[in-house]
Protein backbone atom coordinates (compact mmCIF):
# COMPACT_ATOMS: atom_id res chain seq x y z
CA UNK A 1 1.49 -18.87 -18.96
CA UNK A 2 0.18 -22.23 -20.63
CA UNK A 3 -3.36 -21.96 -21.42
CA UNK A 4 -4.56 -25.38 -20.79
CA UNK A 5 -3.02 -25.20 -17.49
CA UNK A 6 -4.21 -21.54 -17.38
CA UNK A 7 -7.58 -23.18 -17.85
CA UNK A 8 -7.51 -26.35 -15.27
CA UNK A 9 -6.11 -23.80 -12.30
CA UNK A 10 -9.27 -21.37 -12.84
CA UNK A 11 -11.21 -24.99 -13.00
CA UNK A 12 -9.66 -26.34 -9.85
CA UNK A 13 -10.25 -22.61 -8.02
CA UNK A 14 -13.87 -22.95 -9.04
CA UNK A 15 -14.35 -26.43 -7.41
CA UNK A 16 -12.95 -24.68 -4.21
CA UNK A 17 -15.42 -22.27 -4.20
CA UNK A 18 -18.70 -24.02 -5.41
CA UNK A 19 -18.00 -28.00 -6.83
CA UNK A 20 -21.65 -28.52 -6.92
CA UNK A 21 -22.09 -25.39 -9.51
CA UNK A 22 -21.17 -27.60 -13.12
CA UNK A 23 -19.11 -25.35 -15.68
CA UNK A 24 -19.53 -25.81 -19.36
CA UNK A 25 -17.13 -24.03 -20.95
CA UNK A 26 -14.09 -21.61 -20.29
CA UNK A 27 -13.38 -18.81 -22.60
CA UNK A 28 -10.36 -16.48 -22.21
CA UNK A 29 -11.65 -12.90 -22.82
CA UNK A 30 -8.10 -11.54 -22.32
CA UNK A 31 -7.02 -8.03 -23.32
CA UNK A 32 -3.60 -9.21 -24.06
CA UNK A 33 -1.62 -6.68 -23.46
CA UNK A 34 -0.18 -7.72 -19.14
CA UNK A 35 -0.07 -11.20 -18.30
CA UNK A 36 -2.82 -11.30 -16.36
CA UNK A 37 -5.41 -13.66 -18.15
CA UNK A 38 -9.55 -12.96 -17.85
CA UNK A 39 -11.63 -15.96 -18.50
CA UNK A 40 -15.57 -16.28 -18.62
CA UNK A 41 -16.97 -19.26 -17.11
CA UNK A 42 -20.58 -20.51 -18.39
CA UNK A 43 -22.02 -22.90 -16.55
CA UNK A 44 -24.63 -25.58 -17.38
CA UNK A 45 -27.42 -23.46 -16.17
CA UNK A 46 -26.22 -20.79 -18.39
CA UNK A 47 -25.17 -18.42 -15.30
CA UNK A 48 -21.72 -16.65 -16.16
CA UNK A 49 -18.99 -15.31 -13.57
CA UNK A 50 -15.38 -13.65 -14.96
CA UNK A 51 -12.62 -15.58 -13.71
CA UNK A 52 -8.73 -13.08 -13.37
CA UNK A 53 -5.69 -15.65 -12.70
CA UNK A 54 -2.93 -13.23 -11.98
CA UNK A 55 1.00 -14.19 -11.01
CA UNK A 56 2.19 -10.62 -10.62
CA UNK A 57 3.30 -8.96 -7.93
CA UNK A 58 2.86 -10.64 -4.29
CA UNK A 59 -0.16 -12.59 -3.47
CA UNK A 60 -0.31 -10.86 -0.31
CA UNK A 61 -0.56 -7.61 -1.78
CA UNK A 62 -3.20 -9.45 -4.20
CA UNK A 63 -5.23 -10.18 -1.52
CA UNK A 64 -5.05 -6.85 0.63
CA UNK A 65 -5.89 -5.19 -2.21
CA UNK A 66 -9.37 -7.00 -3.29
CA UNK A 67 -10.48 -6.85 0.37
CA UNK A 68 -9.89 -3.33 0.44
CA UNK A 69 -11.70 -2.61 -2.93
CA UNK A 70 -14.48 -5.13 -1.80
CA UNK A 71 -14.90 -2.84 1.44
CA UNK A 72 -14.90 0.29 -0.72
CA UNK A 73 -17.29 -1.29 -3.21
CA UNK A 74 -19.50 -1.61 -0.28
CA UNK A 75 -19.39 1.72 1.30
CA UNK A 76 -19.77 4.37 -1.81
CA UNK A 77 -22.52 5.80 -1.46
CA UNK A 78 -25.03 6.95 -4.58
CA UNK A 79 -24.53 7.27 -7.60
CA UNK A 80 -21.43 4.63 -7.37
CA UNK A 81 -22.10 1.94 -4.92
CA UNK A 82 -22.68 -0.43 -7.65
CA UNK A 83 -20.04 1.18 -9.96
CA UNK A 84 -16.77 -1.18 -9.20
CA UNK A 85 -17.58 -5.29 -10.46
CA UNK A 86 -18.28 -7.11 -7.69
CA UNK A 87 -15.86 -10.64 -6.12
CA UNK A 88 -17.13 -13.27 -5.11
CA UNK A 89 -17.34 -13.92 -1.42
CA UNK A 90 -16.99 -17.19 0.44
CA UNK A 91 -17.57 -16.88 4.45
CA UNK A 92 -17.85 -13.77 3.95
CA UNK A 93 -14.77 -12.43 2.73
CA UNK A 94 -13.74 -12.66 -1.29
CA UNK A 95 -12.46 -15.83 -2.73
CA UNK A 96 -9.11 -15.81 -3.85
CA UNK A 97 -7.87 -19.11 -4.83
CA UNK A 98 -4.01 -19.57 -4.63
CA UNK A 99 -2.00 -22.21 -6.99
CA UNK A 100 1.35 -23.15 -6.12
CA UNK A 101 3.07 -26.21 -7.91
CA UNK A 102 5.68 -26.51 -10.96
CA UNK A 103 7.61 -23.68 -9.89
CA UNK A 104 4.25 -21.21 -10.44
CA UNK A 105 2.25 -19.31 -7.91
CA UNK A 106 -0.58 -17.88 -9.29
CA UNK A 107 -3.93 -16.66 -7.82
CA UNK A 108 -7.51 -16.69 -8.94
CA UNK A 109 -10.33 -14.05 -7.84
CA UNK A 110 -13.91 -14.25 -9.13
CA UNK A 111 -16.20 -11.34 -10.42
CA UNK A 112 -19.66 -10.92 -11.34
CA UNK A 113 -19.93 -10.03 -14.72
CA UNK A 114 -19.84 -6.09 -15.00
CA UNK A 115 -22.95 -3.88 -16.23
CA UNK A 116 -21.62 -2.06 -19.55
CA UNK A 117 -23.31 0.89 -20.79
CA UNK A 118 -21.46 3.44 -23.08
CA UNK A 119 -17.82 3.77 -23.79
CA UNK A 120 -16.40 6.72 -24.27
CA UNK A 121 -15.13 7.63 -28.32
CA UNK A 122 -11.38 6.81 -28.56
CA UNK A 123 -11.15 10.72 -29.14
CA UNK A 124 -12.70 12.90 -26.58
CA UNK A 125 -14.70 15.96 -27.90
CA UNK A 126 -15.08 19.81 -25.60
CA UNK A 127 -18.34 18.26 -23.74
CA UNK A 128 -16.79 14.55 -23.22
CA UNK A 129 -14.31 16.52 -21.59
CA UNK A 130 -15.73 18.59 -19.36
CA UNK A 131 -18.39 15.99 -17.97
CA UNK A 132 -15.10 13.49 -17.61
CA UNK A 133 -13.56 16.45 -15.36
CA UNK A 134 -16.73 16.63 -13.58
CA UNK A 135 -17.42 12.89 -12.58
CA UNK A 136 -13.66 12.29 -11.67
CA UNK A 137 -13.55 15.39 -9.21
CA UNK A 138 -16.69 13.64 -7.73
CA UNK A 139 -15.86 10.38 -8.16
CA UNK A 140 -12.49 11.45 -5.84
CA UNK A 141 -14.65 12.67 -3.49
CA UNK A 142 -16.79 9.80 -3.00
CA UNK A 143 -13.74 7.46 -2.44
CA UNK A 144 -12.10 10.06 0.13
CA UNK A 145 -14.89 9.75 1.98
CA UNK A 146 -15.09 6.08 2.12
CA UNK A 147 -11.45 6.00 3.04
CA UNK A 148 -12.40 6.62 6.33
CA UNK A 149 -14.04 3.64 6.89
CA UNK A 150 -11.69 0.94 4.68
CA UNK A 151 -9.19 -1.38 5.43
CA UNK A 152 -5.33 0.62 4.99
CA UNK A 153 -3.05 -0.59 2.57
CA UNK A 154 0.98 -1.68 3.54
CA UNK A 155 2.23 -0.74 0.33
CA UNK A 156 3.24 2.70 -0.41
CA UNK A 157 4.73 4.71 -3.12
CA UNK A 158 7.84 5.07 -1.02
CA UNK A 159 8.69 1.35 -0.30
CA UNK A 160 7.99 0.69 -3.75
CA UNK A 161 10.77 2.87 -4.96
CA UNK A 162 13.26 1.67 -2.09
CA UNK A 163 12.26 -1.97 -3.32
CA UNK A 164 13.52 -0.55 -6.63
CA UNK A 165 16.66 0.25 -5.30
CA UNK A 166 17.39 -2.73 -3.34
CA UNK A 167 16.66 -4.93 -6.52
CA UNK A 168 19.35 -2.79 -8.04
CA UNK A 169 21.50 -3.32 -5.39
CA UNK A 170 21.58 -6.66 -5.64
CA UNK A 171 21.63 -7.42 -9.28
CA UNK A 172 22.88 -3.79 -11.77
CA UNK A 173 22.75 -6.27 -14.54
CA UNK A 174 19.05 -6.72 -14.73
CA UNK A 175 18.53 -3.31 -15.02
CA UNK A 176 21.02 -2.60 -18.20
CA UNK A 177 23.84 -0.62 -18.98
CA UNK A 178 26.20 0.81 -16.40
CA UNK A 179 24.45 4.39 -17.59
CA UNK A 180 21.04 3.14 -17.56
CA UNK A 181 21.37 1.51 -14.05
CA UNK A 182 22.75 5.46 -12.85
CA UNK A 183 19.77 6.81 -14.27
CA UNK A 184 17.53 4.76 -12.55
CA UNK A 185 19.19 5.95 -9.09
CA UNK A 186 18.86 9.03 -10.36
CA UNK A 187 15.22 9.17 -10.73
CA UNK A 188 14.95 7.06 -7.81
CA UNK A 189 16.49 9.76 -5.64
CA UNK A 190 14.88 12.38 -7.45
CA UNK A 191 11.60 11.26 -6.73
CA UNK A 192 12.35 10.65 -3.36
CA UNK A 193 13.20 14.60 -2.76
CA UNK A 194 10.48 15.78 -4.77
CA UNK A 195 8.32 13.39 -2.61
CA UNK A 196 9.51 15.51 0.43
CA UNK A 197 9.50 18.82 -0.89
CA UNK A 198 6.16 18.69 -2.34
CA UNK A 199 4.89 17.02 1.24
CA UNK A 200 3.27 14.53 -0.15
CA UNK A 201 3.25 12.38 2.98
CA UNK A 202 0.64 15.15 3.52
CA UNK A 203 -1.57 14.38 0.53
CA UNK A 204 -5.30 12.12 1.56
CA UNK A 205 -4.78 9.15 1.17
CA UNK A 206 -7.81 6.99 -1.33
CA UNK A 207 -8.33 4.28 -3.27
CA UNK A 208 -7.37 5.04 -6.46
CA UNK A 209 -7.16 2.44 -9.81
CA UNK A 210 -4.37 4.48 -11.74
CA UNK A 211 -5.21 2.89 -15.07
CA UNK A 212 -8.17 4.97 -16.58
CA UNK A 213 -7.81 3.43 -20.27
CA UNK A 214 -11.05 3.98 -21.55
CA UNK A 215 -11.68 -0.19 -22.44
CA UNK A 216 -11.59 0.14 -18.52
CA UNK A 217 -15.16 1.72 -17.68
CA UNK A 218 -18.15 2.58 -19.02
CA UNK A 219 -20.87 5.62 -18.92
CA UNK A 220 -23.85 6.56 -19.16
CA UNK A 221 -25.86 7.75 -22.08
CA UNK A 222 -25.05 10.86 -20.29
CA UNK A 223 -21.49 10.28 -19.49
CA UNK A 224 -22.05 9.90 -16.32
CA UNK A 225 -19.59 7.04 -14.62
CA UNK A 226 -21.29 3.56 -14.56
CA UNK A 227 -19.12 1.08 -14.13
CA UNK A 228 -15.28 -0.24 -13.63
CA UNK A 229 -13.52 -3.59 -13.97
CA UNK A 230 -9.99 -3.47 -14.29
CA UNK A 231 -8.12 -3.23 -10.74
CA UNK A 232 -4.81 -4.25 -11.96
CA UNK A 233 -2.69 -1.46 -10.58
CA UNK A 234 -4.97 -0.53 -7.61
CA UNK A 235 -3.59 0.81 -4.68
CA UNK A 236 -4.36 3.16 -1.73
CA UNK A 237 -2.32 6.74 -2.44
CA UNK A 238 -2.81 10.12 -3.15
CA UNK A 239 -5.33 10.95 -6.18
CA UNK A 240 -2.20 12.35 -8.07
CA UNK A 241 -1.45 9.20 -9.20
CA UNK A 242 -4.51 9.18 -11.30
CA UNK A 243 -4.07 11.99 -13.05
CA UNK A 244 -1.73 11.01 -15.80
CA UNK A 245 -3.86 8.48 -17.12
CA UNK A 246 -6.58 11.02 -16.94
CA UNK A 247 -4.49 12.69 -19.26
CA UNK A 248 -4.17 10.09 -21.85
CA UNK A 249 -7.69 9.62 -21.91
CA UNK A 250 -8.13 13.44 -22.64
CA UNK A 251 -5.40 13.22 -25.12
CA UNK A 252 -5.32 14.62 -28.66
CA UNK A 253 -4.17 11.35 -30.45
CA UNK A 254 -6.93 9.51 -28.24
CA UNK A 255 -7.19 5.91 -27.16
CA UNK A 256 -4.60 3.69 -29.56
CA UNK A 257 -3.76 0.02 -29.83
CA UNK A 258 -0.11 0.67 -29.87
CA UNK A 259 0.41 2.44 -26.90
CA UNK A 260 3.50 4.96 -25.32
CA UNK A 261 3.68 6.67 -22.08
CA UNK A 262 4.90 10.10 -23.00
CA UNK A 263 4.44 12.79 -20.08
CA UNK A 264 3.53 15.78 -22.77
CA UNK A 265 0.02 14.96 -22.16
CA UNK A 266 0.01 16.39 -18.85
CA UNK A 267 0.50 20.04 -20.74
CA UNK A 268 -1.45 19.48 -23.80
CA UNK A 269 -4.49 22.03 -24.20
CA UNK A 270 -6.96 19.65 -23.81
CA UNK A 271 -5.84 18.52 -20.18
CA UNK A 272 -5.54 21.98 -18.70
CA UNK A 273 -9.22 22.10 -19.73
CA UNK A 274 -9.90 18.99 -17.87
CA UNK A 275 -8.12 20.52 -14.61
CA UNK A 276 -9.91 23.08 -15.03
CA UNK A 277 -12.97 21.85 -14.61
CA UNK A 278 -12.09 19.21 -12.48
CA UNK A 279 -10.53 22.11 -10.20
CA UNK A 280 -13.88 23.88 -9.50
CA UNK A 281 -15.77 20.53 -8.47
CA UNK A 282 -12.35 19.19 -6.25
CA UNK A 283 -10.29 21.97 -5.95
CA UNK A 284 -6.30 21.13 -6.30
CA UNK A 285 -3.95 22.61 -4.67
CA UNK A 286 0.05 23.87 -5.90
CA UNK A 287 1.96 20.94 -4.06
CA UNK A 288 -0.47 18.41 -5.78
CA UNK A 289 0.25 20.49 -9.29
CA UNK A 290 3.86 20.20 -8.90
CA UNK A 291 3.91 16.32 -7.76
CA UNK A 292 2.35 15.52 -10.81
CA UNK A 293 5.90 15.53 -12.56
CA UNK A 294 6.73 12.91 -9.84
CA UNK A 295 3.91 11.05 -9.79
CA UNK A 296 4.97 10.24 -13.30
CA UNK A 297 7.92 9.44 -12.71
CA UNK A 298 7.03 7.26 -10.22
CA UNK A 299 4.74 5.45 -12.57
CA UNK A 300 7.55 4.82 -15.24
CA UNK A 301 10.29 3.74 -12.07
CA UNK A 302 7.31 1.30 -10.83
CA UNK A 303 5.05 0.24 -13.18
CA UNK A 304 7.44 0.21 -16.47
CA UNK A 305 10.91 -0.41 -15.14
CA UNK A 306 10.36 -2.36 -12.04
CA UNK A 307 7.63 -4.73 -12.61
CA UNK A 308 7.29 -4.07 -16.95
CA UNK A 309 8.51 -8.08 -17.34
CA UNK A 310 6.20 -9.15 -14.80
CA UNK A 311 3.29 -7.32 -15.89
CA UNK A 312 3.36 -6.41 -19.55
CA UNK A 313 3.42 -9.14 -22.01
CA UNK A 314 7.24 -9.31 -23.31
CA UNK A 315 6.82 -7.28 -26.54
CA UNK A 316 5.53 -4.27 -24.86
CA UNK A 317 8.03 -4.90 -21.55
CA UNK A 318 10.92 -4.78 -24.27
CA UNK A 319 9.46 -1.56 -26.08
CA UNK A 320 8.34 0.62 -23.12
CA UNK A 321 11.98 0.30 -21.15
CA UNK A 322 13.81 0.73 -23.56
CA UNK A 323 11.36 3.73 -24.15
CA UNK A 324 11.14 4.63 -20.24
CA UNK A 325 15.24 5.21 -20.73
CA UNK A 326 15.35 6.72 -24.10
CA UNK A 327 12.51 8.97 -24.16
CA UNK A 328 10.17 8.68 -20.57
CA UNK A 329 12.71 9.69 -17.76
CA UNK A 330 14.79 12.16 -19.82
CA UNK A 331 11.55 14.05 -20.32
CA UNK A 332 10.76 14.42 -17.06
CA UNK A 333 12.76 17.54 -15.80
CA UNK A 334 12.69 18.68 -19.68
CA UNK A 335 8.95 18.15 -20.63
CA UNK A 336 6.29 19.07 -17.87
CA UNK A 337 5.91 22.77 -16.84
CA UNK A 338 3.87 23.00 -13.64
CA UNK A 339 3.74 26.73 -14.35
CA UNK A 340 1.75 26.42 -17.12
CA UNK A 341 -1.23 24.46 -15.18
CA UNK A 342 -1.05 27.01 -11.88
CA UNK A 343 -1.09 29.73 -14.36
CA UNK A 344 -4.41 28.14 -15.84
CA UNK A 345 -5.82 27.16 -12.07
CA UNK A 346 -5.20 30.66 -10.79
CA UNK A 347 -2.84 29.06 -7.96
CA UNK A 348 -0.02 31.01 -6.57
């Protein structure tokens, strides 16, 4: 996306929401790594407010999903109801500015500037481990309980993977080789069964934010969770899904710049410690053990292969699919051993 026009459609979303408020200057803060672009607005009387201006995925979905973490920002209770960064509201509901025009459509939402404390080392030690397991088992807890009282979501992890498949369906070629497109409705349908033999349909459903890269929250000077910012692959599902990236923040190579998505993590020492611990504060049961393979998979089908162009800038979209069918999927079936975690968990 052009910068400059990057720069006059967060300028033109502002006036929308507050013309009389004068900005001085617009600085991208961008991670650079999806497409998604972050800017920090300063205005003349030196107040600041982050601006995201996001074209991926559906608007729609864009929009459900910021009311939905606005409500749940609003009803956890201590110690995290000021833990996820704050939208903006207008009239009462948050301010999502939508540009449509030159064959773009792009949308703008705008955040109070997030709290920062402590991050956590790019390598976890025994105790950062532990106290990690602890807050995430509570942290779980806290949003199933506010689940009750939030807005539901109409995505799913099941029309997500039939979208998959119908975007095959209508065009194999954007999807590779004859042998890659097969192994995509392979692991389509695979996840699809394990989805019913593991019951997930029977899994709570809560908010959970998927991506728990540690440039993504900070803690306390006691590791306690503090505060959260990045809602780019938010959606309401079973807590499952957050596991994996759990995992990679646990992981023995720790957090790196050049990143890969490799499912051994879910079996490394380190993380059965984690579940562990995490097990006694938010117990897990075998059927959520097992659908962690799946949930996996489901991450490289959705995240990597469907939208990886949409949502990763283009060097990393090239390098993680061709990685997703090289190395990700083949490992699936090959690579995780639920055994070894029940085994650990004492679950029969």
């Amino acid at each position: 996306m052009d910068h400059e026009l990057s720069r006059q459609i967060v300028r033109k979303a502002w006036e929308g929401y507050d013309a009389s408020k004068i900005i001085r200057s617009i600085d991208d803060i961008s991670a650079n790594v999806s497409t998604n672009l972050v800017f920090r607005l300063t205005f003349e009387d030196d107040d600041i407010v982050i601006a995201k201006l996001s074209s991926f995925g559906k608007y729609d979905y864009f929009k459900e999903d910021h009311r939905i973490i606005h409500s749940l920002s609003n009803n956890l209770l201590y110690p995290y109801e000021n833990f996820l960064a704050k939208s903006l509201l207008k009239n009462n509901r948050v301010y999502i500015y939508r540009h449509r025009g030159g064959g773009m459509d792009a949308w703008v939402v705008f955040y109070n500037p997030t709290r920062i404390m402590e991050r956590l080392p790019r390598r976890l030690e025994d105790n950062h481990i532990k106290k990690f397991a602890q807050q995430t088992a509570k942290f779980h807890k806290a949003c199933a309980r506010a689940s009750k009282v939030i807005p539901k979501s109409s995505k799913t992890m099941r029309t997500d993977i039939n979208n998959l498949l119908d975007q095959i369906n209508e065009d194999e070629s954007r999807f590779g080789t004859r042998s890659q497109v097969d192994q995509l409705r392979y692991h389509c349908d695979k996840y699809l069964k394990g989805r019913a033999k593991y019951a997930a349909n029977t899994f709570e459903t809560i908010p959970v934010f998927i991506d728990w890269n540690i440039g993504n929250f900070s803690v306390t000077h006691k590791q306690e969770l503090y505060s959260r910012w990045d809602y780019d692959w938010f959606r309401m599902t079973n807590r499952i899904m957050d596991f994996y990236f759990f995992s990679r923040v646990i992981s023995d190579v720790g957090d790196r710049t050049v990143f890969s998505y490799y499912i051994t993590t879910l079996t490394e020492k380190r993380f059965i410690q984690f579940l562990e611990e995490y097990h006694k504060h938010n117990p897990l049961t075998v059927n959520e053990v097992y659908f962690m393979k799946e949930a996996y998979r489901f991450f490289i089908l959705n995240y990597v292969i469907k939208d990886g162009k949409h949502f990763f800038h283009e060097q990393y979209a090239v390098k993680l699919q061709q990685e997703a069918y090289d190395i990700y999927l083949p490992s699936v079936e090959r690579d995780f051993d639920a055994e070894v975690i029940l085994k650990a968990l004492k679950l029969k």
